[in-house]
PDB file of N, CA and C in Angstrom:
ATOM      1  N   UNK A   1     -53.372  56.007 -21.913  1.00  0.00           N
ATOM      2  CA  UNK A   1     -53.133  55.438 -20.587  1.00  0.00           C
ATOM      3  C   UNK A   1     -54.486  55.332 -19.888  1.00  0.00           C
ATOM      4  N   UNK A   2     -54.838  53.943 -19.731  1.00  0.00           N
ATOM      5  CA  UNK A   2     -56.094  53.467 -18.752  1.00  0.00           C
ATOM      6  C   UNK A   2     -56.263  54.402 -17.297  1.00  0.00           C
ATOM      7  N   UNK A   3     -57.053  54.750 -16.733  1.00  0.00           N
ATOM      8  CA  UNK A   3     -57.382  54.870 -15.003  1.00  0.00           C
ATOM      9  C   UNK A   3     -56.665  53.799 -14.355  1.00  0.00           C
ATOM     10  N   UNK A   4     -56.945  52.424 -14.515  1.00  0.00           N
ATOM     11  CA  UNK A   4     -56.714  51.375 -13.692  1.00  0.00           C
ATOM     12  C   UNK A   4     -54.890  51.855 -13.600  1.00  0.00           C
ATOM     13  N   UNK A   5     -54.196  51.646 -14.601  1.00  0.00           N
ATOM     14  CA  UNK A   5     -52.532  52.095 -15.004  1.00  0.00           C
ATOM     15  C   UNK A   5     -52.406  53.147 -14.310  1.00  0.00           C
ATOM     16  N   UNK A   6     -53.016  54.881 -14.262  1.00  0.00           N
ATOM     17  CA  UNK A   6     -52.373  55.424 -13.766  1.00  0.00           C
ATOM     18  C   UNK A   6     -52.586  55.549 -12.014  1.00  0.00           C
ATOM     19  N   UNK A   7     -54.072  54.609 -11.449  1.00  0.00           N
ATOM     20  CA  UNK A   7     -54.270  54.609 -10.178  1.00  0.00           C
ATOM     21  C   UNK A   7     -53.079  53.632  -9.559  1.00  0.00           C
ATOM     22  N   UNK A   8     -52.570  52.646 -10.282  1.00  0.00           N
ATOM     23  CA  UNK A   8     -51.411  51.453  -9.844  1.00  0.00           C
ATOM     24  C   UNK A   8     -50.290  52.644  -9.854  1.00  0.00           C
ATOM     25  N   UNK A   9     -49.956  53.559 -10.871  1.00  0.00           N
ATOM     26  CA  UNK A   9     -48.791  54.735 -10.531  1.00  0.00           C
ATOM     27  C   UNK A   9     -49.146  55.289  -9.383  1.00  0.00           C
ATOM     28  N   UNK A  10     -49.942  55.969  -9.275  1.00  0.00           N
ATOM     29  CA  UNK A  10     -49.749  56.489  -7.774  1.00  0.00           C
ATOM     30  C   UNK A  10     -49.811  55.713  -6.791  1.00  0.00           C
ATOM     31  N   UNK A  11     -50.016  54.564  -6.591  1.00  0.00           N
ATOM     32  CA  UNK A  11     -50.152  53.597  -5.116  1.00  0.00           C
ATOM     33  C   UNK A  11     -48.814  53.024  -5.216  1.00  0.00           C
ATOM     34  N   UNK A  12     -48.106  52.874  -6.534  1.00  0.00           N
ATOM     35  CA  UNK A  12     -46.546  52.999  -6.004  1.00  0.00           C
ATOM     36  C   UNK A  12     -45.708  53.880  -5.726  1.00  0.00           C
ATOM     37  N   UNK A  13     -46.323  54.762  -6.160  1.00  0.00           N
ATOM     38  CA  UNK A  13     -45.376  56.424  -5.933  1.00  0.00           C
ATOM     39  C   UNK A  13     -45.667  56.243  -3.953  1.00  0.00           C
ATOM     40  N   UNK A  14     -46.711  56.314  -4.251  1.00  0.00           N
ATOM     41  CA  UNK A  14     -47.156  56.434  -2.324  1.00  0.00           C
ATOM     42  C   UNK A  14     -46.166  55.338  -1.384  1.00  0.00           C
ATOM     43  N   UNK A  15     -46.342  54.221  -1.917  1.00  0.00           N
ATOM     44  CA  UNK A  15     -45.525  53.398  -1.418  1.00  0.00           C
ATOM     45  C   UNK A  15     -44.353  53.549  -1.112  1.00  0.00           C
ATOM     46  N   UNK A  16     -43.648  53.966  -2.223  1.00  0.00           N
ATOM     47  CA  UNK A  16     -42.303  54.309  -2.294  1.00  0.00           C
ATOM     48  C   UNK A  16     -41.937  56.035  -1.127  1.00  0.00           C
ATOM     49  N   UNK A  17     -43.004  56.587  -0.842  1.00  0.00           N
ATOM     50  CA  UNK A  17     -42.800  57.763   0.083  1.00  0.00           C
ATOM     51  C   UNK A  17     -43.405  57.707   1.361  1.00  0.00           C
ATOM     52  N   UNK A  18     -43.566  56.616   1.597  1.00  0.00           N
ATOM     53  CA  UNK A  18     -44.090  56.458   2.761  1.00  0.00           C
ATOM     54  C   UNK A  18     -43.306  56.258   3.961  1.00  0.00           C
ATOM     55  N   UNK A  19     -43.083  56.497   5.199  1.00  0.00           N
ATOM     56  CA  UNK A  19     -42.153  56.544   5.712  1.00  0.00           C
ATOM     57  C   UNK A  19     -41.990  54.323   6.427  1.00  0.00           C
ATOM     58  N   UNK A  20     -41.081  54.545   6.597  1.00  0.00           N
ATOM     59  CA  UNK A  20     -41.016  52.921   7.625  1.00  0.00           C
ATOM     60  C   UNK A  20     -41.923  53.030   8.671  1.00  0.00           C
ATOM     61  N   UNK A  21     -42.879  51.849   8.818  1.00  0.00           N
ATOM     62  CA  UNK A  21     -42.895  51.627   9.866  1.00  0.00           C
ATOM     63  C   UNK A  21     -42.560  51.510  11.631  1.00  0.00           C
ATOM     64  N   UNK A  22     -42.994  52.658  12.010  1.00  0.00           N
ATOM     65  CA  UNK A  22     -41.759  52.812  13.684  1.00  0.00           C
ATOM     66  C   UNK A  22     -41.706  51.708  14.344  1.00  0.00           C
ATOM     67  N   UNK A  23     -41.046  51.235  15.685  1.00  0.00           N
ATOM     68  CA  UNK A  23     -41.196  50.356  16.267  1.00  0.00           C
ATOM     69  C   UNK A  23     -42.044  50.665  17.161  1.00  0.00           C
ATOM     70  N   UNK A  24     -42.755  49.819  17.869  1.00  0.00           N
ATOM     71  CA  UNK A  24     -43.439  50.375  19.217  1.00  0.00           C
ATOM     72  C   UNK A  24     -42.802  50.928  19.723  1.00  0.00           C
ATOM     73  N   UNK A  25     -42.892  51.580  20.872  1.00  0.00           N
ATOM     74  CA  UNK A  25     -42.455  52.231  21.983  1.00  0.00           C
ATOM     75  C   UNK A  25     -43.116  54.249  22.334  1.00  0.00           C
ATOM     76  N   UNK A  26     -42.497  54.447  23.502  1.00  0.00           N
ATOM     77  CA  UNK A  26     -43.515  56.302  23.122  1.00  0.00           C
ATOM     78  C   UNK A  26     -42.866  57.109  21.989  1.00  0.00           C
ATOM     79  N   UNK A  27     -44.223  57.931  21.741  1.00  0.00           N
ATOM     80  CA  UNK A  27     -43.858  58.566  20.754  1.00  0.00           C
ATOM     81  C   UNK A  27     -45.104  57.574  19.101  1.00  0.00           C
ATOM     82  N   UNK A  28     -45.696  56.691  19.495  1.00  0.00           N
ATOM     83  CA  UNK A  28     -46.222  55.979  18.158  1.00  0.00           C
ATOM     84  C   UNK A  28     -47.386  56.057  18.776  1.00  0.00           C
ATOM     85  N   UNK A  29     -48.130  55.353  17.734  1.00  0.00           N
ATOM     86  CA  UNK A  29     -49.880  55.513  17.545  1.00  0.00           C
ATOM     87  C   UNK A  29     -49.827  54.248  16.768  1.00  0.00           C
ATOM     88  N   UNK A  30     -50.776  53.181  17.453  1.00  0.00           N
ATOM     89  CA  UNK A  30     -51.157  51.915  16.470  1.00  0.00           C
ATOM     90  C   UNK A  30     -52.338  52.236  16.270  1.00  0.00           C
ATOM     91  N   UNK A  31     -52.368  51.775  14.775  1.00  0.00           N
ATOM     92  CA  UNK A  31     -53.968  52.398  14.640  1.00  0.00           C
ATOM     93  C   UNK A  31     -54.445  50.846  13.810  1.00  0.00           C
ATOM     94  N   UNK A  32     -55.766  50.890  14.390  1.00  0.00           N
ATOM     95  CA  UNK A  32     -56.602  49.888  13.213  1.00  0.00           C
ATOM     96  C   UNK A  32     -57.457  50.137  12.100  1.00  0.00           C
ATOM     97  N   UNK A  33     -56.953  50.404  10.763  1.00  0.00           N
ATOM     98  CA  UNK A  33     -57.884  51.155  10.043  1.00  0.00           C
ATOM     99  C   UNK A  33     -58.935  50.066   8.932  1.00  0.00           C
ATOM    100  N   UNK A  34     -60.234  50.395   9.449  1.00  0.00           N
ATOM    101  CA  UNK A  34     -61.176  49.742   8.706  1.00  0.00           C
ATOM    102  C   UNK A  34     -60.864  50.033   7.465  1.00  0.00           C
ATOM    103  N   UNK A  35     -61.238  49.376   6.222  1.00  0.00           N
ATOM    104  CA  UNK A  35     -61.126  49.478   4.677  1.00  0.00           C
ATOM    105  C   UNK A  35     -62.491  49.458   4.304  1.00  0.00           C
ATOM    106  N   UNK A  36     -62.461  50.299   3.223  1.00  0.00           N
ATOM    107  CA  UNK A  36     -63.808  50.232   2.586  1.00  0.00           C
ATOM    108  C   UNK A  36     -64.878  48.892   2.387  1.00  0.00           C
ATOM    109  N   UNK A  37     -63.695  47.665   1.901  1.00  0.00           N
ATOM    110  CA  UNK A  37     -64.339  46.137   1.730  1.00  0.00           C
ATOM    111  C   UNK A  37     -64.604  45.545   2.974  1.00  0.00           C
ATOM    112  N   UNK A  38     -64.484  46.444   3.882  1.00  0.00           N
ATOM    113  CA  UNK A  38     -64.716  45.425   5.199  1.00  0.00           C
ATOM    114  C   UNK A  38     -63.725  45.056   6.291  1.00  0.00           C
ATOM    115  N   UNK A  39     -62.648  44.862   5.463  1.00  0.00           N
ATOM    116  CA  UNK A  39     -60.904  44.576   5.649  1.00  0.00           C
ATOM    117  C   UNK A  39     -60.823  45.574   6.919  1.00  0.00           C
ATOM    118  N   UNK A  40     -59.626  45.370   7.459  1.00  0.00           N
ATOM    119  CA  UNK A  40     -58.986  46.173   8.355  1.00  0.00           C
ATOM    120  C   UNK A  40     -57.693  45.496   8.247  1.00  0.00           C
ATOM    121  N   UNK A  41     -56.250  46.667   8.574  1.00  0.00           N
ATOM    122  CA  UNK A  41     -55.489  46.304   8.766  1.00  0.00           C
ATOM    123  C   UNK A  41     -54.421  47.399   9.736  1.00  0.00           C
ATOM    124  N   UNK A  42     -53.753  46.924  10.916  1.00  0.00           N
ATOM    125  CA  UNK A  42     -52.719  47.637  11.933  1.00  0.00           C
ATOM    126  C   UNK A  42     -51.808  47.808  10.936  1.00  0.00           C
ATOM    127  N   UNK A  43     -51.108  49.066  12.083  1.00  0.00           N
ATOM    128  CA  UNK A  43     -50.008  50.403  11.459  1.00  0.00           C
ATOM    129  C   UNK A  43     -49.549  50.815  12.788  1.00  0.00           C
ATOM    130  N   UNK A  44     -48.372  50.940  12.764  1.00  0.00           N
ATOM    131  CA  UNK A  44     -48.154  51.788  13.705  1.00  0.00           C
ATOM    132  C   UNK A  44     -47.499  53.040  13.237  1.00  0.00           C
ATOM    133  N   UNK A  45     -47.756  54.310  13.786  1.00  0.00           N
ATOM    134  CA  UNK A  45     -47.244  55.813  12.736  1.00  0.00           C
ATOM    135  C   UNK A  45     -46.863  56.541  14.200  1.00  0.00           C
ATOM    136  N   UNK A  46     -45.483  57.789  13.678  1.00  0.00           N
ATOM    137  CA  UNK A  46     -45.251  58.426  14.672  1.00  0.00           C
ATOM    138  C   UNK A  46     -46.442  58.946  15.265  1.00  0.00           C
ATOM    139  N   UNK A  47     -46.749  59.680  15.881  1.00  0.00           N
ATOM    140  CA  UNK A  47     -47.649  59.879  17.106  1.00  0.00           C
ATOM    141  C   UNK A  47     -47.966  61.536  16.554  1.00  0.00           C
ATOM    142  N   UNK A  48     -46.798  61.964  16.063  1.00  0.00           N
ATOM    143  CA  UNK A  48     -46.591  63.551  15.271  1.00  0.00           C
ATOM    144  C   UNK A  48     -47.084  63.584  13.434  1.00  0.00           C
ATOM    145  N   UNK A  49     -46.978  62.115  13.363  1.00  0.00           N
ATOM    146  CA  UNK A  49     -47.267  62.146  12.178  1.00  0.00           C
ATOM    147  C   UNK A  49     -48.853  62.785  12.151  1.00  0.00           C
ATOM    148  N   UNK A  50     -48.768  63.194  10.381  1.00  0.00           N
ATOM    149  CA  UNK A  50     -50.633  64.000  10.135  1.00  0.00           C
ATOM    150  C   UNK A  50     -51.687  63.130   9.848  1.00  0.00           C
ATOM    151  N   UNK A  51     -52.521  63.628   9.870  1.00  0.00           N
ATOM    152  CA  UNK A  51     -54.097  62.022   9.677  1.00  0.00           C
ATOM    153  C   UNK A  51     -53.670  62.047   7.977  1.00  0.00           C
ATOM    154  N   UNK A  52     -53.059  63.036   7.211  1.00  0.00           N
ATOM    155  CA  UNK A  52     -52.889  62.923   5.711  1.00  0.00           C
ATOM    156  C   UNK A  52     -51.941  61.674   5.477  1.00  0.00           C
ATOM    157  N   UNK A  53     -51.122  61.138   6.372  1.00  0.00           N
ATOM    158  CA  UNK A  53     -50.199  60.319   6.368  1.00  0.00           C
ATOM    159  C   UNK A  53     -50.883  59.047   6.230  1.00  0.00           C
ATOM    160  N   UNK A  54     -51.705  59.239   7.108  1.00  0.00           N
ATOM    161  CA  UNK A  54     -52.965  57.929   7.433  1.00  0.00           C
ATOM    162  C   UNK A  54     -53.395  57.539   5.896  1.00  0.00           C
ATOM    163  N   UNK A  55     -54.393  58.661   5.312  1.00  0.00           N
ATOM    164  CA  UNK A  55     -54.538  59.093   3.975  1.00  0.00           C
ATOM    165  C   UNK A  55     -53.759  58.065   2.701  1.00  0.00           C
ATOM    166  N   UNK A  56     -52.484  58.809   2.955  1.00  0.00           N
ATOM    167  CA  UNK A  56     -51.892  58.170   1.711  1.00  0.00           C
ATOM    168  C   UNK A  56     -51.423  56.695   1.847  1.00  0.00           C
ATOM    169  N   UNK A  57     -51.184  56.527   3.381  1.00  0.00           N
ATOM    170  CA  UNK A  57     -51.224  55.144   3.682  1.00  0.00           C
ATOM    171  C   UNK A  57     -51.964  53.685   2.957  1.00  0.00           C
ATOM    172  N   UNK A  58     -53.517  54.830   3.376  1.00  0.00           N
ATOM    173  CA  UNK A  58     -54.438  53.769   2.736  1.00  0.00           C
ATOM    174  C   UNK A  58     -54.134  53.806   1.277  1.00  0.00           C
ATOM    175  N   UNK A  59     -54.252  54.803   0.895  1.00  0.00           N
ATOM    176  CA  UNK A  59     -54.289  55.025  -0.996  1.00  0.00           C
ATOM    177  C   UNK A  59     -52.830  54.014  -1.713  1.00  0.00           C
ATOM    178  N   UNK A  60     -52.182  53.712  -0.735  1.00  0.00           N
ATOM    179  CA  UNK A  60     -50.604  52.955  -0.827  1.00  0.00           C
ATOM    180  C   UNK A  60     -51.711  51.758  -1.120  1.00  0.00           C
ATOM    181  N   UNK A  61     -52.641  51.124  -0.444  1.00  0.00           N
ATOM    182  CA  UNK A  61     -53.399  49.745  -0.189  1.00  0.00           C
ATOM    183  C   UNK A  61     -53.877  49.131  -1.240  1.00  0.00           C
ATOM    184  N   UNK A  62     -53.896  47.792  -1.688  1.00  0.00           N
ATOM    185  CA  UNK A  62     -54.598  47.287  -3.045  1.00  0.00           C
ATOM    186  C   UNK A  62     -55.860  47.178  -3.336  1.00  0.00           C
ATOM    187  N   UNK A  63     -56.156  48.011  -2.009  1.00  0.00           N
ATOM    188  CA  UNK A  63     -57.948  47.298  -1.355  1.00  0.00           C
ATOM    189  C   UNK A  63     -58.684  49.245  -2.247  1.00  0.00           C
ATOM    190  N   UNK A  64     -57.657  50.071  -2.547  1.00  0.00           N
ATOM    191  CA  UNK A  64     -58.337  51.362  -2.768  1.00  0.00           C
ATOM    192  C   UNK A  64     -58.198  51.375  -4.016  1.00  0.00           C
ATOM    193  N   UNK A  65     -59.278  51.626  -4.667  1.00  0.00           N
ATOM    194  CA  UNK A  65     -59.077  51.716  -6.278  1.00  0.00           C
ATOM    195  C   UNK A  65     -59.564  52.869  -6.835  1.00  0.00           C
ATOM    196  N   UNK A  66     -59.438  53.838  -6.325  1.00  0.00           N
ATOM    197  CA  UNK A  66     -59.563  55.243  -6.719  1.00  0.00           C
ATOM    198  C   UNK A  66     -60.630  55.848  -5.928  1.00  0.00           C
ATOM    199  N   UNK A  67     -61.432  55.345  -5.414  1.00  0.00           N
ATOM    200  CA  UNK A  67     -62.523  56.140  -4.566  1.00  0.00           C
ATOM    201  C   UNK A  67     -62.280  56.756  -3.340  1.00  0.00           C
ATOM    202  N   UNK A  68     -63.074  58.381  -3.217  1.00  0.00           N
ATOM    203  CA  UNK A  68     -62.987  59.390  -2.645  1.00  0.00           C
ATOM    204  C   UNK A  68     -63.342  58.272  -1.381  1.00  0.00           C
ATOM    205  N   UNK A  69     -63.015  59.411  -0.205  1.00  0.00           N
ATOM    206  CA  UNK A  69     -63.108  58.765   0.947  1.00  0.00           C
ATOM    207  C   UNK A  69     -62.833  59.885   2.452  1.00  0.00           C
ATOM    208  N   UNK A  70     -63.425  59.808   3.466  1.00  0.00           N
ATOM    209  CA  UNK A  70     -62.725  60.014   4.367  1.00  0.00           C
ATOM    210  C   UNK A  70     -62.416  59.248   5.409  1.00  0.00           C
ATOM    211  N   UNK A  71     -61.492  60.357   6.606  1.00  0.00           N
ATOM    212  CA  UNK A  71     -61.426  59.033   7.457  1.00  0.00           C
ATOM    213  C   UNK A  71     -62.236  59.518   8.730  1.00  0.00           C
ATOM    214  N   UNK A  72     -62.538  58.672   9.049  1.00  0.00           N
ATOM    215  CA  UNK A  72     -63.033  58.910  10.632  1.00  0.00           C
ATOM    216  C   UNK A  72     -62.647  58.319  11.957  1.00  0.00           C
ATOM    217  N   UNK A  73     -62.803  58.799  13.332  1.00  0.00           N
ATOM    218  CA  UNK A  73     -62.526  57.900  14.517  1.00  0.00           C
ATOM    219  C   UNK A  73     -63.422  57.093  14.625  1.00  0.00           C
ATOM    220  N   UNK A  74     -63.885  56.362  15.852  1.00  0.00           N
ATOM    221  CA  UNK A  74     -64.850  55.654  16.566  1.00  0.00           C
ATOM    222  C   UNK A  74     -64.624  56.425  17.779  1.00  0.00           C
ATOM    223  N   UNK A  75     -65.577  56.904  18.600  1.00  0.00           N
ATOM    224  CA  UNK A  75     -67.143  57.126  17.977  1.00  0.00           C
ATOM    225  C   UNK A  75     -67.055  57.875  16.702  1.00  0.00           C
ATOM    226  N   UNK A  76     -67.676  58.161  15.898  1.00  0.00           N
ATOM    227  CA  UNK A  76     -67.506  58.215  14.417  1.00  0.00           C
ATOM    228  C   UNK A  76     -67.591  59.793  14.597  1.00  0.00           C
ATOM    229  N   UNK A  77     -66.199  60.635  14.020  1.00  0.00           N
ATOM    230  CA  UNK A  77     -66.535  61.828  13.666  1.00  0.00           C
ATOM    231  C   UNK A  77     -64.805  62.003  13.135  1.00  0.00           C
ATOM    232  N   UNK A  78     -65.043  63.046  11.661  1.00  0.00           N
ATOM    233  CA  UNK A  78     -64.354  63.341  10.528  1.00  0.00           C
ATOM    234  C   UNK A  78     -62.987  63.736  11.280  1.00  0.00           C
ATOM    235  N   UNK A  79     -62.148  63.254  10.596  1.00  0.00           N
ATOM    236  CA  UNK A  79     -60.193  63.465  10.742  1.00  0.00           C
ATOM    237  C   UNK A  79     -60.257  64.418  10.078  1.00  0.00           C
ATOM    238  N   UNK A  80     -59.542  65.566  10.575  1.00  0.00           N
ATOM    239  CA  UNK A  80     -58.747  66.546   9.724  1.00  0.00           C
ATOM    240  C   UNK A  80     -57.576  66.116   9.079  1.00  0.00           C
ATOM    241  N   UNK A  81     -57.311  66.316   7.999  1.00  0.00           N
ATOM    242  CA  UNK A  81     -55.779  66.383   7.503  1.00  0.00           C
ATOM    243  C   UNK A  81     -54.514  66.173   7.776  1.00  0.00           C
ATOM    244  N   UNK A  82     -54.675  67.785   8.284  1.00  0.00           N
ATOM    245  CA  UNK A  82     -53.432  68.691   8.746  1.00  0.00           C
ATOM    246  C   UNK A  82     -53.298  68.617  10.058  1.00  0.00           C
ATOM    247  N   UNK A  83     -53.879  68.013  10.893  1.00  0.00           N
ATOM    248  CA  UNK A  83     -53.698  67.648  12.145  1.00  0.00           C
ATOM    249  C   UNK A  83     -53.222  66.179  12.548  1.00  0.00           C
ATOM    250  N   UNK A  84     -52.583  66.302  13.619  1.00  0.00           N
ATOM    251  CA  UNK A  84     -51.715  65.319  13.723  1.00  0.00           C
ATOM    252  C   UNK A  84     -52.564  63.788  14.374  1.00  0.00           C
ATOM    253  N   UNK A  85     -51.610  62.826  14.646  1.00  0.00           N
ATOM    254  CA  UNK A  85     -52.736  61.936  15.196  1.00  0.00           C
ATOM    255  C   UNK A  85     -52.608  62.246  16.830  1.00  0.00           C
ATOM    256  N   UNK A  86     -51.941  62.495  17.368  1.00  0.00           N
ATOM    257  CA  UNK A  86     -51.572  62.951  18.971  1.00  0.00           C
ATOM    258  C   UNK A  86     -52.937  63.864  19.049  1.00  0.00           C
ATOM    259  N   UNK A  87     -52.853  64.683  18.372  1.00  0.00           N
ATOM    260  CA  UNK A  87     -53.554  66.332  18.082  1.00  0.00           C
ATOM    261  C   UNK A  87     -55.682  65.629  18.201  1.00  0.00           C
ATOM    262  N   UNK A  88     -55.607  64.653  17.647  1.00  0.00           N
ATOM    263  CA  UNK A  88     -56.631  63.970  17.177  1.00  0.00           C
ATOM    264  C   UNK A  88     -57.365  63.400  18.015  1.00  0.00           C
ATOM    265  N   UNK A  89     -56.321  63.110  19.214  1.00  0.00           N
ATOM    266  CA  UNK A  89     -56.688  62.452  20.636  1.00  0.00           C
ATOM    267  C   UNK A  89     -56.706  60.810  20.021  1.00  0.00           C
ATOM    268  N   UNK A  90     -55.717  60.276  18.982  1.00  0.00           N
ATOM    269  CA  UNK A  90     -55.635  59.292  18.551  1.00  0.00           C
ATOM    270  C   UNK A  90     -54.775  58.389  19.157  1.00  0.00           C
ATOM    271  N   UNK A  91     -54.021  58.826  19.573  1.00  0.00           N
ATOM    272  CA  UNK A  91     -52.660  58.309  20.444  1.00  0.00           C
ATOM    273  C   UNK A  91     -53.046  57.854  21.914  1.00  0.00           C
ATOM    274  N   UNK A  92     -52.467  56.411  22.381  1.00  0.00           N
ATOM    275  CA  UNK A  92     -51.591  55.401  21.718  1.00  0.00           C
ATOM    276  C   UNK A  92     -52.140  54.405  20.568  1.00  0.00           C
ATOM    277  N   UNK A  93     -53.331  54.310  21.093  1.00  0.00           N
ATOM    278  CA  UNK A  93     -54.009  53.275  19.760  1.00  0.00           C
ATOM    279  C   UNK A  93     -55.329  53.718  19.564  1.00  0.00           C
ATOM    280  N   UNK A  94     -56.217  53.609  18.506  1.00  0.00           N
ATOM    281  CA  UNK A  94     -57.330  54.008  18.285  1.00  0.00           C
ATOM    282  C   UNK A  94     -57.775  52.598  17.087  1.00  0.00           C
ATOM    283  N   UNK A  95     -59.382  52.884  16.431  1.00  0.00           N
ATOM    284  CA  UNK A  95     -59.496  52.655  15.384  1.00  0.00           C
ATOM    285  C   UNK A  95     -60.033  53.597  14.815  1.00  0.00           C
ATOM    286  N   UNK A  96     -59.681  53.384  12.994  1.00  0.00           N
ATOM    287  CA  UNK A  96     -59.809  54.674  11.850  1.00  0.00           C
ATOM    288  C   UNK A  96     -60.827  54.028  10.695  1.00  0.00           C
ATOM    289  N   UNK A  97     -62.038  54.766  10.638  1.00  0.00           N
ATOM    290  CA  UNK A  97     -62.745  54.139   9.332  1.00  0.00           C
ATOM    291  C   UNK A  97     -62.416  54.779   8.325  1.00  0.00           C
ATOM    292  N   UNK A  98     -62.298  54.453   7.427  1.00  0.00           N
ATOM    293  CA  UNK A  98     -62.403  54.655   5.753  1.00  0.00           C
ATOM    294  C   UNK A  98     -63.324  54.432   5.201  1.00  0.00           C
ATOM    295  N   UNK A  99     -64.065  55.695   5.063  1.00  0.00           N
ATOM    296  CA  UNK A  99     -65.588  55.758   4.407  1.00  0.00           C
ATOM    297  C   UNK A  99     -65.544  56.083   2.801  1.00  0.00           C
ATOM    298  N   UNK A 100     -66.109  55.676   2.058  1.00  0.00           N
ATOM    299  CA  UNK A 100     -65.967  56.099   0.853  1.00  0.00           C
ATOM    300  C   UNK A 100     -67.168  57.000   0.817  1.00  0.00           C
ATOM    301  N   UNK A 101     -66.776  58.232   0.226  1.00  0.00           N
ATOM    302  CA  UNK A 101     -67.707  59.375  -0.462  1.00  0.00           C
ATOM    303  C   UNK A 101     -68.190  59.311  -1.394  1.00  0.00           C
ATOM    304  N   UNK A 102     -69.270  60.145  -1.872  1.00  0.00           N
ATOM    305  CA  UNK A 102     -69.605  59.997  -3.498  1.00  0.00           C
ATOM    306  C   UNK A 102     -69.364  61.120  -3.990  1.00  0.00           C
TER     307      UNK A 102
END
């Protein structure tokens, strides 16, 4: 089994566990998250949801092909995890970079 094969397994596994999309209203966080290629694309996520959510979000994306990464706000400084996006001071809308690591 290739890398390329088992990185397409997990970006459907992710897919498939990802929660729906909320509707606007309180309680959400639209976020704009830069992509490594340049790309950006809106989300809106509960407001309680974790920045890991953010995470697998992206890794769900066709634009990620296995590379490490974190995320960051604007002004630029590192997302925790395990903390929420409310928690993050992310809420109601922000933008999120996706930096790739080495």
């Amino acid at each position: 089994i290739n890398a390329e094969y088992m990185g397409e397994l997990y970006r459907e596994a992710l897919r498939q566990e990802i929660d729906t999309e909320p509707a606007p209203g309180p309680g959400t966080t639209l976020l704009k998250v830069m992509l490594f290629d340049g790309c950006h694309v809106s989300r809106r996520f509960l407001s309680s949801a974790r920045v890991q959510d953010v995470r697998d979000f992206v890794c769900s994306l066709d634009q990620w092909q296995g590379q490490e990464f974190e995320l960051s706000a604007l002004p630029a400084r590192p997302l925790h995890p395990s903390m929420s996006l409310e928690d993050e001071g992310l809420s109601p809308r922000s933008v999120v970079v996706a930096r790739q690591t080495i």
